[in-house]
Protein backbone atom coordinates (compact mmCIF):
# COMPACT_ATOMS: atom_id res chain seq x y z
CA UNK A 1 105.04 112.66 76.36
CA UNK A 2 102.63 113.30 73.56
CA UNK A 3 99.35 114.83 73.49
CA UNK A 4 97.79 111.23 72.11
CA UNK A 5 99.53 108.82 74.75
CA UNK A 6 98.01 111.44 77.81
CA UNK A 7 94.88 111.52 76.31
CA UNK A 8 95.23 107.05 76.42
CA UNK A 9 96.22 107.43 80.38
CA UNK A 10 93.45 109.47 81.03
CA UNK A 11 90.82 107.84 79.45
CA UNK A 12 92.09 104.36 81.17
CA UNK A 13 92.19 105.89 84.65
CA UNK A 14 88.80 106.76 83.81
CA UNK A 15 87.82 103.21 82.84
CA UNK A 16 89.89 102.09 85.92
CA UNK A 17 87.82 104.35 88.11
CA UNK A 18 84.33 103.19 86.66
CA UNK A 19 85.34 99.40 87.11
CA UNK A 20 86.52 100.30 91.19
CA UNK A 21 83.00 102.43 91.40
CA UNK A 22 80.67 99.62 89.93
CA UNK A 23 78.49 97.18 91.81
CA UNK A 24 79.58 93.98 91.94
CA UNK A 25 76.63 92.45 89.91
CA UNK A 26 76.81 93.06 86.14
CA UNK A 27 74.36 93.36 83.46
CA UNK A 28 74.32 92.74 80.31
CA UNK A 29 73.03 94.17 77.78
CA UNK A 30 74.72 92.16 74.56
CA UNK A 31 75.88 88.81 74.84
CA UNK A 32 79.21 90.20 74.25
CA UNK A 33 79.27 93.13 76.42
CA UNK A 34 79.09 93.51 80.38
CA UNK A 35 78.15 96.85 81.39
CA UNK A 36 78.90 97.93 85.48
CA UNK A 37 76.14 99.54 86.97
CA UNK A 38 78.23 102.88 88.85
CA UNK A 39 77.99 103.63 92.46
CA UNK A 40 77.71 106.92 93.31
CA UNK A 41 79.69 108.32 96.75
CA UNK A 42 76.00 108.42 98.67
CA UNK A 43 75.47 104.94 97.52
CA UNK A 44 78.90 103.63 98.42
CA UNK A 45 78.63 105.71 101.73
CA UNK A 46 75.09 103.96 103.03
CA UNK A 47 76.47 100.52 101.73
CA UNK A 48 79.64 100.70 103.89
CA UNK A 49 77.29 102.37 107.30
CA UNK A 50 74.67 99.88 106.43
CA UNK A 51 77.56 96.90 106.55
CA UNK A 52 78.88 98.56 109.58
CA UNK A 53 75.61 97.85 111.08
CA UNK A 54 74.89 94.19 110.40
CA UNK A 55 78.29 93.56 111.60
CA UNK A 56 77.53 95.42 114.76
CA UNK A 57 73.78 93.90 115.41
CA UNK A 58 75.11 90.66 114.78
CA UNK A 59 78.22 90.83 116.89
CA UNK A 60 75.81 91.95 119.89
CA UNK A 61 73.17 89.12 119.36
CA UNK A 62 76.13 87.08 119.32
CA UNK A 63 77.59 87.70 122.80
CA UNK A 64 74.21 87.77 123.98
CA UNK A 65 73.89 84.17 123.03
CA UNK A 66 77.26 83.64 124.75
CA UNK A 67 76.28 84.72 128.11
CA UNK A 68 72.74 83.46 127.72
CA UNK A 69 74.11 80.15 127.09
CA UNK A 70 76.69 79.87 129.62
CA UNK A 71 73.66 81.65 132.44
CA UNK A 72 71.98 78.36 131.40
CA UNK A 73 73.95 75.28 130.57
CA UNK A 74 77.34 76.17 132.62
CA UNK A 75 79.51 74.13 131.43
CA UNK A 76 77.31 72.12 129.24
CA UNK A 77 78.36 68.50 131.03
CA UNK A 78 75.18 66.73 129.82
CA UNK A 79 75.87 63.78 127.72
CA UNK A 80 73.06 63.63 126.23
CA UNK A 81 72.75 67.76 125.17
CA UNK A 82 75.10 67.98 122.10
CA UNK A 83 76.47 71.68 121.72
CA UNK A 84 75.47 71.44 117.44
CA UNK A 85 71.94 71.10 118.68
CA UNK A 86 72.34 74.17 120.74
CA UNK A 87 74.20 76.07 118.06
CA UNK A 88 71.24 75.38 115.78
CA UNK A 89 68.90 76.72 117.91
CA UNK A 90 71.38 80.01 118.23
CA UNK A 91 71.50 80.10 114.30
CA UNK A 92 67.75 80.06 114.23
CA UNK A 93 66.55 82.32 117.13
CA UNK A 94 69.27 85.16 115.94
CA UNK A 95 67.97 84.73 112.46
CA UNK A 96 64.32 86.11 113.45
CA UNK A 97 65.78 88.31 116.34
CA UNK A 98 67.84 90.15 113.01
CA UNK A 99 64.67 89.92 111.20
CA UNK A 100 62.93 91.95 113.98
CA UNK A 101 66.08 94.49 114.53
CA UNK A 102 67.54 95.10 111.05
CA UNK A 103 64.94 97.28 110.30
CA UNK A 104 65.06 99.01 113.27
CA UNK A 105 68.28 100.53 112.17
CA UNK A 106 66.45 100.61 108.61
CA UNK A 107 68.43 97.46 107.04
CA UNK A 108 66.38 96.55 104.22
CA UNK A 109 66.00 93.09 104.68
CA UNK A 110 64.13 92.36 101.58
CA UNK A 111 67.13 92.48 99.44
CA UNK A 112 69.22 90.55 101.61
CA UNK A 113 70.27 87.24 99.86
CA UNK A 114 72.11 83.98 100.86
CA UNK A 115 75.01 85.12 100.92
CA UNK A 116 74.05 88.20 103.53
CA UNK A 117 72.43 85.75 105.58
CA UNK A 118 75.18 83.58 105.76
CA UNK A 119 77.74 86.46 106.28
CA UNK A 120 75.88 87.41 109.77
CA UNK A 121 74.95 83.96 110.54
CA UNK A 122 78.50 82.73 110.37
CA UNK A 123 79.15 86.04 112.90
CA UNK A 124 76.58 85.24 115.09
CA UNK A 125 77.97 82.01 115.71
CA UNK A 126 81.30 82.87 115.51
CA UNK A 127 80.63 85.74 118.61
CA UNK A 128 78.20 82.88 120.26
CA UNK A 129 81.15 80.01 120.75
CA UNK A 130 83.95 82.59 121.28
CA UNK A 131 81.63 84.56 124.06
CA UNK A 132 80.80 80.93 125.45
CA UNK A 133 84.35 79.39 125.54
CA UNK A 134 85.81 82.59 127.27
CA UNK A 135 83.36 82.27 129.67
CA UNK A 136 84.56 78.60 130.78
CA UNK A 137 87.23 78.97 130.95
């Protein structure tokens, strides 16, 4: 192998490295160009233990909901109590109950967007009707 085609492989796994090592929002500084903001290991590091934790937090508030739920409606065999109403209610008391403990475990909530709400939301519930269905059954 030549000296000019290692020289190529390196300097692609290099570019390959900087693309898996970038954030996942680009900017741009051209109209033609996209530049990658790079992650360092420390940065990478508290992203995954900070994901880690919102999955954990909102796991917990989850099967709290469960049990809570069950401890009050039973087997929910009201007509006129619809279980959507009830899982709105969930969404919206975990949503400030995160807002309270997130930071607790020094989330930053400010830079949370949508699509971070959603993601625990979407957990919450998820832990919330499994928790409640296991217990009726």
């Amino acid at each position: 192998m030549s000296k000019s085609s290692k020289r190529k492989q390196s300097v692609a796994r290099q570019e390959q490295e900087s693309i898996d090592n970038a954030q996942e929002n680009p900017t741009s500084s051209d109209s033609s160009k996209v530049s990658f903001k790079v992650r360092t290991p420390e940065e990478r590091k508290k992203a995954h233990v900070e994901g880690i934790i919102k999955t954990a937090v909102a796991s917990f508030i989850g099967v709290i909901a469960g049990f809570l739920t069950y401890m009050q409606l039973g087997i929910g065999d009201d007509p006129a109590l619809k279980w959507y109403a009830i899982m709105v209610i969930v969404a919206a008391l975990s949503y400030y109950a995160m807002r309270l403990t997130f930071p607790l475990f020094k989330v930053r909530t400010k830079e949370f967007g949508f699509k971070d709400w959603f993601y625990v939301e979407f957990i919450v519930i998820d832990f919330w009707l499994v928790t409640w269905a296991l217990l009726l059954n």
